[in-house]
C-alpha atoms as a PDB file:
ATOM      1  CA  UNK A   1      71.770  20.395 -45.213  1.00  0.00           C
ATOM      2  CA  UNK A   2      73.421  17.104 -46.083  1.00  0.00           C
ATOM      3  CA  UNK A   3      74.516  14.794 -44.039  1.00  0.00           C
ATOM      4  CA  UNK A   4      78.288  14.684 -45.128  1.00  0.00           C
ATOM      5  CA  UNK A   5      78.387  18.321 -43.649  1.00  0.00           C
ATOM      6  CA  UNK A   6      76.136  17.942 -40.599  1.00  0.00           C
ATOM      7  CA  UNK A   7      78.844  14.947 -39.903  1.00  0.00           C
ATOM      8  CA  UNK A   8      82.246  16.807 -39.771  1.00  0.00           C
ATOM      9  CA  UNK A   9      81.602  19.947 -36.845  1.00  0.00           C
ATOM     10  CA  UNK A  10      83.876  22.115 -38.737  1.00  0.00           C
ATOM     11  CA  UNK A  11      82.017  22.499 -42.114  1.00  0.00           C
ATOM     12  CA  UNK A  12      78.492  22.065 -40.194  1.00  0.00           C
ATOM     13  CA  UNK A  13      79.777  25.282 -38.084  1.00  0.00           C
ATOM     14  CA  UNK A  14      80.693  26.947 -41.394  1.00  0.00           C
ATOM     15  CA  UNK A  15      77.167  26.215 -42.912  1.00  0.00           C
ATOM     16  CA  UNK A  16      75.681  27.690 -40.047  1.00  0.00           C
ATOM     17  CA  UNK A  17      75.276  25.181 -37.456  1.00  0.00           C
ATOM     18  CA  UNK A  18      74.989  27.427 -34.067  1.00  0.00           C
ATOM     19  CA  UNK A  19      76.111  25.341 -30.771  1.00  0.00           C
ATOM     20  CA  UNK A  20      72.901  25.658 -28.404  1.00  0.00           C
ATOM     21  CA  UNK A  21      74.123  28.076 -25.211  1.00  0.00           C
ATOM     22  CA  UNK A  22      72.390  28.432 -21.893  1.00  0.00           C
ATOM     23  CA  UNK A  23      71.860  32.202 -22.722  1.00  0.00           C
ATOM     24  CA  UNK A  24      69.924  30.970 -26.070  1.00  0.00           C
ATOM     25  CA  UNK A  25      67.975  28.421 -24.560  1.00  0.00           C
ATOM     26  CA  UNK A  26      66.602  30.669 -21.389  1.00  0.00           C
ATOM     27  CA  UNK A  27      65.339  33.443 -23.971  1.00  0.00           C
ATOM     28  CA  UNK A  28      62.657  31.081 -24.681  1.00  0.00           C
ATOM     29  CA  UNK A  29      62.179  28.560 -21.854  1.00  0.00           C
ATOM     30  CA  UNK A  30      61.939  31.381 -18.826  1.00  0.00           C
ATOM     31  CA  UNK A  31      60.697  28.806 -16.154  1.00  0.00           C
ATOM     32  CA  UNK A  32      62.460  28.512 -13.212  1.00  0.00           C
ATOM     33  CA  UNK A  33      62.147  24.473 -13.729  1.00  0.00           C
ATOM     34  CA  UNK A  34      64.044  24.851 -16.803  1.00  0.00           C
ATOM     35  CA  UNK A  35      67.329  22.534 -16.422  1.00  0.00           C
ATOM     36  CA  UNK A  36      70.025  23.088 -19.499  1.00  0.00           C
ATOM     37  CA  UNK A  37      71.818  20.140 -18.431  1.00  0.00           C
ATOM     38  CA  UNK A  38      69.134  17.674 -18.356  1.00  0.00           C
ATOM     39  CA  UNK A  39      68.246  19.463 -21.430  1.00  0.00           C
ATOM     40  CA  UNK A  40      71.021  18.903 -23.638  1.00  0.00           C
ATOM     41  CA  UNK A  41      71.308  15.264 -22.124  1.00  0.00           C
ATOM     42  CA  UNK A  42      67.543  14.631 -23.186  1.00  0.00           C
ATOM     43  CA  UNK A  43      68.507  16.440 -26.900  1.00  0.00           C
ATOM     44  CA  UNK A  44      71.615  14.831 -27.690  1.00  0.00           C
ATOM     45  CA  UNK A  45      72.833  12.798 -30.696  1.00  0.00           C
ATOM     46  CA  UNK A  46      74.290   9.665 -30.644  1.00  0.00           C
ATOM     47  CA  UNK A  47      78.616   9.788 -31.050  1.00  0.00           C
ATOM     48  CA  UNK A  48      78.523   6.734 -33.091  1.00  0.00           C
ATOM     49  CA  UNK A  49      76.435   5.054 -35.553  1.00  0.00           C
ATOM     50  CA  UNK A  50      74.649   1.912 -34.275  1.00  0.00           C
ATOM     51  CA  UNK A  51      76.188  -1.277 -34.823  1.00  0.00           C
ATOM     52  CA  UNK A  52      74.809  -2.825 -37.755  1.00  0.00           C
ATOM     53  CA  UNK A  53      72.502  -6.170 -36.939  1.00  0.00           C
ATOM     54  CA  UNK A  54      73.585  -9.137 -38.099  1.00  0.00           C
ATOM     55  CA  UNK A  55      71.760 -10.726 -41.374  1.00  0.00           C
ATOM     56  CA  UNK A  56      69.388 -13.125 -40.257  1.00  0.00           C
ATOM     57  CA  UNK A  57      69.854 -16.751 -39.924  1.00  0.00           C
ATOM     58  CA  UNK A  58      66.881 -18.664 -42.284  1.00  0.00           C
ATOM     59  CA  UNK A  59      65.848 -22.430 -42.321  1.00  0.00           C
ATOM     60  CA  UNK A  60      66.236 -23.245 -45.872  1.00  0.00           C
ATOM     61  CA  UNK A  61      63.611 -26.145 -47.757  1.00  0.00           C
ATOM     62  CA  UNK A  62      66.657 -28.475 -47.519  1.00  0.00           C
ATOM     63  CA  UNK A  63      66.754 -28.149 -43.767  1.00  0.00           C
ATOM     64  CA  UNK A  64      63.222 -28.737 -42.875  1.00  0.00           C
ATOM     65  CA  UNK A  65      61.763 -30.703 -45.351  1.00  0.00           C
ATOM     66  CA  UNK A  66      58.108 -30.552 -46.040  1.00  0.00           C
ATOM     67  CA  UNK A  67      55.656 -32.636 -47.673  1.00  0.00           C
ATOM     68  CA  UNK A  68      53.553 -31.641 -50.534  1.00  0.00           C
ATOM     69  CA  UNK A  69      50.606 -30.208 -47.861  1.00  0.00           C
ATOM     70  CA  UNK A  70      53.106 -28.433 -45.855  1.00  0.00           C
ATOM     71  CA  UNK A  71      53.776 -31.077 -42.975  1.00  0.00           C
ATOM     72  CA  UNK A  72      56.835 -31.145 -41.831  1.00  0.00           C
ATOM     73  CA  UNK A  73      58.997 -34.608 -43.154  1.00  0.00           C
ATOM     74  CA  UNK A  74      60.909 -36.552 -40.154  1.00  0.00           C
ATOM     75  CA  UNK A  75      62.870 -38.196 -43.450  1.00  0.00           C
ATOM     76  CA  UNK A  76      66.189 -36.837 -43.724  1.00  0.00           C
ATOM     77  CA  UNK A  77      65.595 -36.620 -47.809  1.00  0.00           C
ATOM     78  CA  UNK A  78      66.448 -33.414 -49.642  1.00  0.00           C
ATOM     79  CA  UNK A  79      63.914 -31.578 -51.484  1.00  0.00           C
ATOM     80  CA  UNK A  80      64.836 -29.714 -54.921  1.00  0.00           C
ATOM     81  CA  UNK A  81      64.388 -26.194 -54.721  1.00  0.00           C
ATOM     82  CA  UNK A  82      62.367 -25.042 -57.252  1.00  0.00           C
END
């Protein structure tokens, strides 16, 4: 199914999405253990998306300098960028 659908409940429901019951769920787990609530906590989707992380901060050649085997300069001269 795509995701656009499986997104908004109504047109999920009319695609066939069923709502999981405690009737449904006891036909197959018959243990007397069986909890539905801690269930359908432990099965649940998230409500909301994650929040995106943020892009990632690099140290560019012109910030840390380096010398032609690598060693970092303590000069405070730029280096073109290739």
């Amino acid at each position: 199914m795509p995701e656009a659908i499986m997104r908004d409940p109504r047109s999920a429901m009319a695609a066939g999405l069923q709502m999981p019951t405690r009737e449904g769920c006891v036909t197959c787990h018959q243990e007397k253990s069986f909890d539905f609530d801690a269930a359908m906590k432990k099965i649940a989707h998230p409500t909301k998306p994650p929040k995106a992380a943020q892009d990632p901060r690099y140290k560019t050649r012109c910030a840390w300098p380096c010398g032609p085997m690598g060693v970092r300069s303590t000069s405070p001269v730029k280096l073109p960028i290739p």
